[in-house]
C-alpha atoms as a PDB file:
ATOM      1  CA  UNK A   1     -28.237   4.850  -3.287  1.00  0.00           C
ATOM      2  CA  UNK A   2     -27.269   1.315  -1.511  1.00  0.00           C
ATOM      3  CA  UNK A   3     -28.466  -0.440   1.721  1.00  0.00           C
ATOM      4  CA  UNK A   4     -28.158   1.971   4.839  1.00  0.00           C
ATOM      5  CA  UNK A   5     -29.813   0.292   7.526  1.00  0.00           C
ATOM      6  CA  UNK A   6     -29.877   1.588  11.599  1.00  0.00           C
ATOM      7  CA  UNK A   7     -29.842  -0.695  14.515  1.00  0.00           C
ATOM      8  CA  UNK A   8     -31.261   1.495  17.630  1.00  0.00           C
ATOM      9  CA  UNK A   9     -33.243  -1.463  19.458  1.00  0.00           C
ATOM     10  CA  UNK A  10     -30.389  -1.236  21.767  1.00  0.00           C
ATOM     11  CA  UNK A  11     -28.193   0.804  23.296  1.00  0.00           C
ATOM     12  CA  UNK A  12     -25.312  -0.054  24.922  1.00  0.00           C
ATOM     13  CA  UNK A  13     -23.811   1.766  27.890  1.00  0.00           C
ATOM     14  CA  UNK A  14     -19.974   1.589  27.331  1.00  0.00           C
ATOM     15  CA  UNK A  15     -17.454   3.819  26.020  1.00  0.00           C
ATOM     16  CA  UNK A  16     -18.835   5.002  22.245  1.00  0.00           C
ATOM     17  CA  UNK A  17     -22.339   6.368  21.681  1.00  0.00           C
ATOM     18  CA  UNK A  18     -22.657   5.336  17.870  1.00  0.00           C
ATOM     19  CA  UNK A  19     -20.602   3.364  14.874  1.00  0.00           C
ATOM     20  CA  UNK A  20     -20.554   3.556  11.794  1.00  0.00           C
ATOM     21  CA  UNK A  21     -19.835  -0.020   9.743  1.00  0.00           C
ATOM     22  CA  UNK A  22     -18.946   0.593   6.006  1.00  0.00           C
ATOM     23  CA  UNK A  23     -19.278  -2.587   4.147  1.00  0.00           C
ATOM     24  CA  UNK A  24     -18.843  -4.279   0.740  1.00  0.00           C
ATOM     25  CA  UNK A  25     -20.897  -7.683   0.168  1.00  0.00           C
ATOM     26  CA  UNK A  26     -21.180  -9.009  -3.244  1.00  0.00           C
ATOM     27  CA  UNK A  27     -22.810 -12.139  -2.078  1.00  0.00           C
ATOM     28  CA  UNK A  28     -24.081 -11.065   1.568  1.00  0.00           C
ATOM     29  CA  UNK A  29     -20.999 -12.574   3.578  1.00  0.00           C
ATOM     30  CA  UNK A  30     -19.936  -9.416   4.700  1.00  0.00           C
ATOM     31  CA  UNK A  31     -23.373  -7.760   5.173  1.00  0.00           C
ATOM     32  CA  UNK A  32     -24.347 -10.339   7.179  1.00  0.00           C
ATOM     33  CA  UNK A  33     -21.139  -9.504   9.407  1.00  0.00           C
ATOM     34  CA  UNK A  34     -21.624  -6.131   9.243  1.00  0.00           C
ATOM     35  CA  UNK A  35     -25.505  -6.761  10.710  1.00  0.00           C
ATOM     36  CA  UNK A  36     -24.602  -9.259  13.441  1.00  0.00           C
ATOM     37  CA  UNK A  37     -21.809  -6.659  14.846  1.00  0.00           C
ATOM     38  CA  UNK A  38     -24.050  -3.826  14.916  1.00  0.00           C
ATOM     39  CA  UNK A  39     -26.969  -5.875  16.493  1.00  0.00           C
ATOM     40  CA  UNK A  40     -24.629  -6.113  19.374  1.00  0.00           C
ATOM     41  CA  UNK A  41     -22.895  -2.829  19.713  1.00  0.00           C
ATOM     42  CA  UNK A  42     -26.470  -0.957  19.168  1.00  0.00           C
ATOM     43  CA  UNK A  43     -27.150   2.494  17.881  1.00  0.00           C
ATOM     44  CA  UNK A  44     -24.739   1.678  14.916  1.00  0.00           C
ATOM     45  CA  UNK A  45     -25.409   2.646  11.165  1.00  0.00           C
ATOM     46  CA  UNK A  46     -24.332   0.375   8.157  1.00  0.00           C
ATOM     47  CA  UNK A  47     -23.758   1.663   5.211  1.00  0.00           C
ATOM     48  CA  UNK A  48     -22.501   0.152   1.684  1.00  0.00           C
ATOM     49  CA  UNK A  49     -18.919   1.352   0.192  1.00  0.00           C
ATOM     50  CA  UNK A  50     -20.618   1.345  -3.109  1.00  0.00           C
ATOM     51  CA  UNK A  51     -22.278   4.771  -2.374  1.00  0.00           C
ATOM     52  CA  UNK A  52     -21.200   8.308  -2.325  1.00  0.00           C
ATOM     53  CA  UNK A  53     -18.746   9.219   0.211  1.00  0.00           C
ATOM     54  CA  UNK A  54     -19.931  11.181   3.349  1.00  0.00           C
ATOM     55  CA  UNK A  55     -18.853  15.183   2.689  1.00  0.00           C
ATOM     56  CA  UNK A  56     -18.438  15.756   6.144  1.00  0.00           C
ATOM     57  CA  UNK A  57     -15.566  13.811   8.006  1.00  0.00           C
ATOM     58  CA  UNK A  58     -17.035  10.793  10.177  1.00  0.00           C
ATOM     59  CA  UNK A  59     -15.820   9.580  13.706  1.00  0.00           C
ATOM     60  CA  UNK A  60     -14.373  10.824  16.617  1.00  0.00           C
ATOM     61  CA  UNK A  61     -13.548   9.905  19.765  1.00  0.00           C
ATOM     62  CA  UNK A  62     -17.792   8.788  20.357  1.00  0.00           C
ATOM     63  CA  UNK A  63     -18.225   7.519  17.087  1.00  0.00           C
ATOM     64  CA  UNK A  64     -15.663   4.470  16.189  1.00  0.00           C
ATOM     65  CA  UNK A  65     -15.868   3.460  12.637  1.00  0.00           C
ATOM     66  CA  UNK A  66     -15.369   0.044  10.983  1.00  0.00           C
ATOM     67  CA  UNK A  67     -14.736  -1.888   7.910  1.00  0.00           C
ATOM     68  CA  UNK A  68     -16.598  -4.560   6.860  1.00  0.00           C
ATOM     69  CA  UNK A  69     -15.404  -6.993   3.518  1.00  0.00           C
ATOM     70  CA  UNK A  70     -14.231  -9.783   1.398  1.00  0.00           C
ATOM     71  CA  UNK A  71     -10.806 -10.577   0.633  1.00  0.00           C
ATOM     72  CA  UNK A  72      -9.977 -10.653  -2.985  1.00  0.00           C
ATOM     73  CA  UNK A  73      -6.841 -12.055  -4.514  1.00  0.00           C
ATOM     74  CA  UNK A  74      -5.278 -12.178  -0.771  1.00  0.00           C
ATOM     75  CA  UNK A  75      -5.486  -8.538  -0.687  1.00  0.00           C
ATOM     76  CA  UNK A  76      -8.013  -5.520  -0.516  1.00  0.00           C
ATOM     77  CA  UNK A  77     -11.157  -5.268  -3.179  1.00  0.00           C
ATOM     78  CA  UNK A  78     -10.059  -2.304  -5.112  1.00  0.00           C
ATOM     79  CA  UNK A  79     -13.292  -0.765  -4.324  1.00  0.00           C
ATOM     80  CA  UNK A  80     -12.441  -0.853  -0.892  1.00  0.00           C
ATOM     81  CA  UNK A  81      -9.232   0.665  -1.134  1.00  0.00           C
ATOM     82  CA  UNK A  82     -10.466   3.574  -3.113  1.00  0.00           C
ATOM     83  CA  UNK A  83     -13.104   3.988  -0.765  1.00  0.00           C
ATOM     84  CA  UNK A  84     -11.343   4.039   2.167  1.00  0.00           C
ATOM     85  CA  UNK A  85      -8.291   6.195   0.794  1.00  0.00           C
ATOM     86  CA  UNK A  86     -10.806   8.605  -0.105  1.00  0.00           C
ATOM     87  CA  UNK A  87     -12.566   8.625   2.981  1.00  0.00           C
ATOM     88  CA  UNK A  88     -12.386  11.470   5.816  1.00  0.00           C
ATOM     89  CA  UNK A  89     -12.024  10.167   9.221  1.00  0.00           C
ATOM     90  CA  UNK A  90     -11.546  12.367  12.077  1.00  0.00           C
ATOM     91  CA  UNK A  91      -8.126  11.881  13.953  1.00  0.00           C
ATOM     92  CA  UNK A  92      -8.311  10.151  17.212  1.00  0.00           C
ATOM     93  CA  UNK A  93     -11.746   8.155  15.750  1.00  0.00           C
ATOM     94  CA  UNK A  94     -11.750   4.177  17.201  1.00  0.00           C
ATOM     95  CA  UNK A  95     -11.197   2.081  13.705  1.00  0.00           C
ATOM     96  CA  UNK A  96     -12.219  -1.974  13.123  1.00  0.00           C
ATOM     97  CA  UNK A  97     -12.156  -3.836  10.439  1.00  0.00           C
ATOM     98  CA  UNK A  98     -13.604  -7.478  10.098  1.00  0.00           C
ATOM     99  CA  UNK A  99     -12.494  -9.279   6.784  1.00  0.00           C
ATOM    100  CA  UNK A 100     -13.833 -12.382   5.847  1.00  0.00           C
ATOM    101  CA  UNK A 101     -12.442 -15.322   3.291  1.00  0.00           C
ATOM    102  CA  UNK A 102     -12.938 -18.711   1.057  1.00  0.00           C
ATOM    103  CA  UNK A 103      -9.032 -19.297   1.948  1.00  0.00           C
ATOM    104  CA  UNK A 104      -6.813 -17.043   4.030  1.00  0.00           C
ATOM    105  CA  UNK A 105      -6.961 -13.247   4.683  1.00  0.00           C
ATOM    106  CA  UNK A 106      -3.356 -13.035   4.475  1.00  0.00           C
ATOM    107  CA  UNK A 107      -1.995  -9.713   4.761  1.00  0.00           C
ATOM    108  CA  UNK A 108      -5.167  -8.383   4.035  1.00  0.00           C
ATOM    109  CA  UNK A 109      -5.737  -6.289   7.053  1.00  0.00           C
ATOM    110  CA  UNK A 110      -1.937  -4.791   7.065  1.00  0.00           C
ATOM    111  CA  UNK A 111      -3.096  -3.508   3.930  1.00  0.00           C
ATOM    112  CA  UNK A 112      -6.344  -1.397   5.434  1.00  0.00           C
ATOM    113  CA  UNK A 113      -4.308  -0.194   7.892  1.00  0.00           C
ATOM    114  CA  UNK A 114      -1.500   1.189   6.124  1.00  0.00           C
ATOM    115  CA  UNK A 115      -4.147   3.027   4.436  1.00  0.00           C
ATOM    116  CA  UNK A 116      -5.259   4.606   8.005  1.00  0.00           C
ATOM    117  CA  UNK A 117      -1.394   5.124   9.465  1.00  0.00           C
ATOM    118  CA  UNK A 118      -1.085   7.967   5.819  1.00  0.00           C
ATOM    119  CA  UNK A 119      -4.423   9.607   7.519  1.00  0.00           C
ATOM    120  CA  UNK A 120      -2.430   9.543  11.382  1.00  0.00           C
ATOM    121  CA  UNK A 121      -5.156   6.906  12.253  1.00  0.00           C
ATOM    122  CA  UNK A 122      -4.804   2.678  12.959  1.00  0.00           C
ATOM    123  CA  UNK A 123      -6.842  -0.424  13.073  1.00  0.00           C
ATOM    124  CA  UNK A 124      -7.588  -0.788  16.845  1.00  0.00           C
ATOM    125  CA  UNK A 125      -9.129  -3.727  16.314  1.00  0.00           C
ATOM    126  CA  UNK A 126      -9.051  -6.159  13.273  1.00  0.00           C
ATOM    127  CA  UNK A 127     -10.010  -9.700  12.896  1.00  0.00           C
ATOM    128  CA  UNK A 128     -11.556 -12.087  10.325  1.00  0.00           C
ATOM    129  CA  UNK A 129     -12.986 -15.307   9.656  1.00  0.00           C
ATOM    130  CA  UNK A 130     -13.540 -18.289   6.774  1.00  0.00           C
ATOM    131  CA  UNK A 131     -17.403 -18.285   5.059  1.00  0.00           C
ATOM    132  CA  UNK A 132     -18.374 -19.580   1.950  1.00  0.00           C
ATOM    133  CA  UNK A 133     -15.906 -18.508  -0.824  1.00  0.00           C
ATOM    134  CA  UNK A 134     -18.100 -17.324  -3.765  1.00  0.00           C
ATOM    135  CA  UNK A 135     -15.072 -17.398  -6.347  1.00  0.00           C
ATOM    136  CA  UNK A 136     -16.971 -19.688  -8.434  1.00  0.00           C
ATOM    137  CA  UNK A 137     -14.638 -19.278 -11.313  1.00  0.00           C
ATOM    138  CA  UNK A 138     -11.675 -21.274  -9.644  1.00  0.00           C
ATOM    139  CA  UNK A 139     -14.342 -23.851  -7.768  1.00  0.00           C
ATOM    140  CA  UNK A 140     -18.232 -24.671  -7.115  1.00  0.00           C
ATOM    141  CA  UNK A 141     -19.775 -23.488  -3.896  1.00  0.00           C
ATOM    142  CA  UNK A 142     -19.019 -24.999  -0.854  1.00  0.00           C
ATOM    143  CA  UNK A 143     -21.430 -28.025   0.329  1.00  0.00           C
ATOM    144  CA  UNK A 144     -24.382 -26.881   2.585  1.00  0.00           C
ATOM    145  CA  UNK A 145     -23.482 -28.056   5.901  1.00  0.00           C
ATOM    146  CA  UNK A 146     -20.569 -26.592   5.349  1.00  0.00           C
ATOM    147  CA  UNK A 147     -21.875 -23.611   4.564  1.00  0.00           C
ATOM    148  CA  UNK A 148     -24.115 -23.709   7.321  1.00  0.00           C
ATOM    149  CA  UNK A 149     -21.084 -24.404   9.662  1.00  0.00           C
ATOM    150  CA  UNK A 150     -19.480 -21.506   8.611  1.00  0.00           C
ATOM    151  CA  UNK A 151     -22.227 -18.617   8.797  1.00  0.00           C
ATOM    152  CA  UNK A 152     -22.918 -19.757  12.039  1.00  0.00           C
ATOM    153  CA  UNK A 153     -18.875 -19.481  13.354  1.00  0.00           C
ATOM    154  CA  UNK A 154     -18.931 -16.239  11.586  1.00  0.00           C
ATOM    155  CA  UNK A 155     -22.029 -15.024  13.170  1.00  0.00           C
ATOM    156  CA  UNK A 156     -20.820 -16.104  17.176  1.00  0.00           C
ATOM    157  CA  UNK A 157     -16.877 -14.304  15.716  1.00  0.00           C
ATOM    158  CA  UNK A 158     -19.125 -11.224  14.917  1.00  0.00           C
ATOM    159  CA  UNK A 159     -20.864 -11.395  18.274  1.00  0.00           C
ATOM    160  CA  UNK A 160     -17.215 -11.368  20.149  1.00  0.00           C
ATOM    161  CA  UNK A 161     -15.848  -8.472  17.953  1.00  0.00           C
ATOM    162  CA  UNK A 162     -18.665  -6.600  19.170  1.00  0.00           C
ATOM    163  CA  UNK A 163     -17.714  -7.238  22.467  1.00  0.00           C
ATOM    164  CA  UNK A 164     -14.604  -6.389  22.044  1.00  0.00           C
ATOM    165  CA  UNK A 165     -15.384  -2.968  19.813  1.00  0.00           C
ATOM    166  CA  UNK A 166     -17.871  -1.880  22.766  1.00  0.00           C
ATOM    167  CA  UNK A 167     -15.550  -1.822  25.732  1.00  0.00           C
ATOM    168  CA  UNK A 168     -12.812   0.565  23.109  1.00  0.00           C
ATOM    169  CA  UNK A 169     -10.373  -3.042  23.708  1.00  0.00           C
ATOM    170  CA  UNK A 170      -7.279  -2.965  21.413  1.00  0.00           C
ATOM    171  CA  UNK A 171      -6.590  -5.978  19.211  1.00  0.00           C
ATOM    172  CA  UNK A 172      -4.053  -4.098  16.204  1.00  0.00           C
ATOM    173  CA  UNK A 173      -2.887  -6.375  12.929  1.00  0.00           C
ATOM    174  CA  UNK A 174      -0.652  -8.854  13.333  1.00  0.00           C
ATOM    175  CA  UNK A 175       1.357  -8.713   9.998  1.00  0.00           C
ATOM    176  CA  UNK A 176       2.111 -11.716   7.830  1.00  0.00           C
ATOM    177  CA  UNK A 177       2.591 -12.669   4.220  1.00  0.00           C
ATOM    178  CA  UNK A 178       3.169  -9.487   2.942  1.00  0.00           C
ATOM    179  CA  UNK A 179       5.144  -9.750   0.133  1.00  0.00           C
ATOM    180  CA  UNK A 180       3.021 -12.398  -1.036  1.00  0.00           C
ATOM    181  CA  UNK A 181      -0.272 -10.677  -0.513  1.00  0.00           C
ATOM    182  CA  UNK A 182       1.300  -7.269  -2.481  1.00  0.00           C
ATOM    183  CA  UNK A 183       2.144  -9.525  -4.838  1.00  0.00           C
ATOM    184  CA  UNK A 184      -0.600 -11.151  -5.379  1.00  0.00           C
ATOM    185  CA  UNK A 185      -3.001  -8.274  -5.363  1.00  0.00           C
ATOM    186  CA  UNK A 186      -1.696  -6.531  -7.386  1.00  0.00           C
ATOM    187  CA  UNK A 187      -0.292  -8.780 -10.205  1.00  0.00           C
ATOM    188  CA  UNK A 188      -4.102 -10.554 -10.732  1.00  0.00           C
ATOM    189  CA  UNK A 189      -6.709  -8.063  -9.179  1.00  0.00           C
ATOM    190  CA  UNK A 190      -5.485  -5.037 -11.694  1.00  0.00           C
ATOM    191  CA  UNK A 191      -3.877  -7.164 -13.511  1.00  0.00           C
ATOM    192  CA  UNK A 192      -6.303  -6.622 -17.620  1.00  0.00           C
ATOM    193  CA  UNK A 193      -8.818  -5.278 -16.065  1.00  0.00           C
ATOM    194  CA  UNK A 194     -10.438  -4.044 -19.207  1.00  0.00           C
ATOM    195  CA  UNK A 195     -10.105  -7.541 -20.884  1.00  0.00           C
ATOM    196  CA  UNK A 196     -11.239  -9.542 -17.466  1.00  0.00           C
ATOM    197  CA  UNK A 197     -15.088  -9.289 -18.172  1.00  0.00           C
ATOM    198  CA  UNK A 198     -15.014 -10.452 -21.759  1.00  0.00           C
ATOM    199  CA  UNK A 199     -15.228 -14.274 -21.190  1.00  0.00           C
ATOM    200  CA  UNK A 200     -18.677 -13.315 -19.623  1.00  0.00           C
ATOM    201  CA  UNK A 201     -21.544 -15.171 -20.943  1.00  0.00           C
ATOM    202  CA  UNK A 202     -24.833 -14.945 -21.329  1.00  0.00           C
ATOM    203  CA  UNK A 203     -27.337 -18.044 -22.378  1.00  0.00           C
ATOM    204  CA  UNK A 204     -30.560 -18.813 -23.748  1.00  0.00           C
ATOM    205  CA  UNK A 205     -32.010 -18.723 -20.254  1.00  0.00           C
ATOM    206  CA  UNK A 206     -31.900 -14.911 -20.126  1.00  0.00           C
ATOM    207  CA  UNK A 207     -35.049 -13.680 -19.579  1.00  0.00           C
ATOM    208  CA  UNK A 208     -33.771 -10.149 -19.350  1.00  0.00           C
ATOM    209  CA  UNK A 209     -34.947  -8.775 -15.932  1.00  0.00           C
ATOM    210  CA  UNK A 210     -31.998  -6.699 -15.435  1.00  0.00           C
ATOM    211  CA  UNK A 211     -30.850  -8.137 -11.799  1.00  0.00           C
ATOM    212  CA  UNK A 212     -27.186  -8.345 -12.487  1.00  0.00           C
ATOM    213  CA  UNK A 213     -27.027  -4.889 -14.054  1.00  0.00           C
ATOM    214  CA  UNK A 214     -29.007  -3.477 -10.559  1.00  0.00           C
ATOM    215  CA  UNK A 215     -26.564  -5.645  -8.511  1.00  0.00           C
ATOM    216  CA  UNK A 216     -23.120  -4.564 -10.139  1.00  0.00           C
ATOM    217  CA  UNK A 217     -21.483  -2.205  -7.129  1.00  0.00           C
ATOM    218  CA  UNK A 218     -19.547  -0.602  -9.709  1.00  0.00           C
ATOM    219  CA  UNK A 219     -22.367  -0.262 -12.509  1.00  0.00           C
ATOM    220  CA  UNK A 220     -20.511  -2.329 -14.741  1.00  0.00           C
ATOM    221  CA  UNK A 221     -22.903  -3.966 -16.477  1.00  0.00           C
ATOM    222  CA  UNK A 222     -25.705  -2.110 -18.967  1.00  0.00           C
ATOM    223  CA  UNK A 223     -28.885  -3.813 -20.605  1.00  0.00           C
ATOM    224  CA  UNK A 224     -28.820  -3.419 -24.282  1.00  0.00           C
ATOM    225  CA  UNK A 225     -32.226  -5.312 -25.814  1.00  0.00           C
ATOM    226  CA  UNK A 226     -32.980  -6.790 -22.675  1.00  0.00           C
ATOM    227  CA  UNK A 227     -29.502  -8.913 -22.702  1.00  0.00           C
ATOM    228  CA  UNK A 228     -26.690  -7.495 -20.335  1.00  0.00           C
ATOM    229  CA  UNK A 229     -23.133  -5.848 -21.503  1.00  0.00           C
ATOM    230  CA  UNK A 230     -20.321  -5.727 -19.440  1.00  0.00           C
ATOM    231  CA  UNK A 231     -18.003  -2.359 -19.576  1.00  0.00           C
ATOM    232  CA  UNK A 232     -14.748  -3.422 -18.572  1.00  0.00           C
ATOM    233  CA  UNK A 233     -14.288  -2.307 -15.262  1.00  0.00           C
ATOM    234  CA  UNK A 234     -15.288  -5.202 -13.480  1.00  0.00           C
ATOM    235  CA  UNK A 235     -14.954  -5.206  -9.737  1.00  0.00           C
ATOM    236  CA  UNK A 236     -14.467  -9.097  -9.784  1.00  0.00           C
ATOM    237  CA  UNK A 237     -17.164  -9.694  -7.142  1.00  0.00           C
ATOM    238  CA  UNK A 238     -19.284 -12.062  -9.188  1.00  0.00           C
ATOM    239  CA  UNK A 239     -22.674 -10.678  -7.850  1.00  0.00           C
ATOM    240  CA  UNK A 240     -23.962 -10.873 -11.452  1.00  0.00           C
ATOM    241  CA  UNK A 241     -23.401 -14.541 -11.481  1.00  0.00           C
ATOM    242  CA  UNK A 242     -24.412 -15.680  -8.000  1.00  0.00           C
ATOM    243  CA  UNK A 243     -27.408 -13.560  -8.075  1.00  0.00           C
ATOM    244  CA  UNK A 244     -29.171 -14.438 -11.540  1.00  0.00           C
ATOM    245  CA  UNK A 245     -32.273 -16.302 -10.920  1.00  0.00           C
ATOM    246  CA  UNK A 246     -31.989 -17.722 -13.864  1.00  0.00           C
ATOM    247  CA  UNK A 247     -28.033 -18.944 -13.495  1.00  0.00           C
ATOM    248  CA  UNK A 248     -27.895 -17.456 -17.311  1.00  0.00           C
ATOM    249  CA  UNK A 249     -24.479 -16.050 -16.466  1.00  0.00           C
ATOM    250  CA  UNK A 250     -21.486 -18.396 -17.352  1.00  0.00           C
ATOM    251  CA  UNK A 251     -17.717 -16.957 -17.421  1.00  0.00           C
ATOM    252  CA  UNK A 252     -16.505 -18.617 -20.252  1.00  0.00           C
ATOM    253  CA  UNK A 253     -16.537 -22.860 -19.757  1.00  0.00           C
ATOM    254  CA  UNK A 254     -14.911 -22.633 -16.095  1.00  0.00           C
ATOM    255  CA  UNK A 255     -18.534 -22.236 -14.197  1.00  0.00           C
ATOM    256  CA  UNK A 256     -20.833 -24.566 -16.433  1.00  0.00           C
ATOM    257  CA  UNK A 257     -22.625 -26.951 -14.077  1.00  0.00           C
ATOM    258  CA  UNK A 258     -20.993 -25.077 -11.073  1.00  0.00           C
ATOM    259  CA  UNK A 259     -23.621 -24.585  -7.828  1.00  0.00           C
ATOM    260  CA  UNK A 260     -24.009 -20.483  -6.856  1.00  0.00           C
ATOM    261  CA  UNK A 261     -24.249 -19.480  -3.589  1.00  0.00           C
ATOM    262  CA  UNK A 262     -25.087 -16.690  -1.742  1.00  0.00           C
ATOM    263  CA  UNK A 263     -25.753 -15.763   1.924  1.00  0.00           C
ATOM    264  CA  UNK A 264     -29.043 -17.446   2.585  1.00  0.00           C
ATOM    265  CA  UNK A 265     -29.819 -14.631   5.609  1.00  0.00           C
ATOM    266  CA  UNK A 266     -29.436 -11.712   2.881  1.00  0.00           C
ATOM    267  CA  UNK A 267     -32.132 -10.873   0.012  1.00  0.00           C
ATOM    268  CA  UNK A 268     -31.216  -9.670  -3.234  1.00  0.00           C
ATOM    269  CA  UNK A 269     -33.200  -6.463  -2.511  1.00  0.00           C
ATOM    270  CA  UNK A 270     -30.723  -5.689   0.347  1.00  0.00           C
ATOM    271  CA  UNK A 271     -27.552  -5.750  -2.039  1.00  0.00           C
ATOM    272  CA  UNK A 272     -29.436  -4.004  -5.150  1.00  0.00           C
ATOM    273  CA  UNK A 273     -28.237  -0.667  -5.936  1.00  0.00           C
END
């Protein structure tokens, strides 16, 4: 069971009586978001897309519900489009989604909703915003200040979607790039996915604790004599690396001497499965 936090210090009078925000945060980006924007709409659950799926159907015309993520490869994190594909939303329910990038989001959000349109529903309101990319296999982390510049834009964006989401305004996707982000997606997010792990790394600083195995949102990773083993259905998040107190975790040559970065409001304990 993941992170499932409530926010009921306040209670906003408006249109909706309760949200739910489903989120996926490798690094804390996004779960950061997904905490700012349900500090200001109030009386809003979180909960993590790398648990179990609800049974019951969530929403309704009281109970909006909205998506909370990183963009990978211009495109939706597969996790997030299995989760959401799978997920049962009453018809009629309010639906956000706030996306968040190192680059662009691209067609990102077209994607999600396209999703919703098969289930008769539609992103009411989407937006997103830059933070610190954590692809640390194409380039290091981003400087501090900048980093610091960044969070804090995010956090005042999250503060206006909240806004926004409490008085039931309508902001839909505007489309663009779309053959490019399909494209894209598709070609190097599935693209070997059982070979994609194998230039993972592990050094002599290992000590063996186990953290990147407890952080993998797709259990991907399993400790065999205290050194970890990747199983070939890698999400492509990077949590292992970013989060290893030990920076033991190399992929192949391409993140030697590279800084890691994660959200500096978010504790490991809060992303640990």
């Amino acid at each position: 069971m993941r992170l499932g936090l409530a926010f009921t210090n306040k209670i906003k009078v408006g249109v909706y009586m309760s949200a739910t925000i489903y989120y996926f945060s490798a690094t804390g980006n996004s779960l950061t978001i997904a905490k700012q924007i349900a500090k200001g709409l109030g009386g809003c659950t979180i909960k993590s897309m790398a648990e179990e799926l609800p049974d019951e159907p969530g929403g309704g015309i009281a109970n909006p519900i909205g998506f909370v993520f990183p963009v990978f490869y211009v495109g939706l994190p597969r996790l997030v489009k299995s989760f959401v594909q799978k997920l049962k939303i009453v018809k009629g329910t309010y639906c956000f989604a706030f996306i968040n990038y190192g680059g662009n989001g691209a067609d990102t959000l077209g994607m999600l909703d396209d999703i919703l349109k098969v289930k008769g529903l539609y992103l009411s309101y989407a937006t997103g915003v830059r933070m610190p990319g954590n692809y640390i296999v194409k380039y290091p982390a981003f400087a501090p200040d900048v980093q610091k510049k960044l969070i804090k834009n995010a956090m005042e964006k999250a503060d206006e979607a909240a806004d926004v989401i409490a008085g039931g305004k309508q902001m839909p996707v505007k489309r663009t790039a779309r053959l490019f982000s399909k494209i894209l997606n598709h070609s190097y997010l599935y693209k070997s996915i059982s070979e994609w792990d194998e230039k993972f790394e592990v050094s002599g600083k290992c000590i063996g604790c186990g953290q990147c195995a407890k952080i993998c949102p797709v259990n991907n990773i399993k400790m065999e004599n205290c050194r970890p083993l990747w199983q070939h259905h890698c999400e492509r998040c990077l949590a292992c690396i970013q989060w290893c107190p030990c920076e033991a975790i190399e992929y192949g040559k391409k993140t030697v001497g590279r800084r890691r970065y994660h959200n500096p409001n978010v504790k490991v304990e809060e992303i640990i499965c």
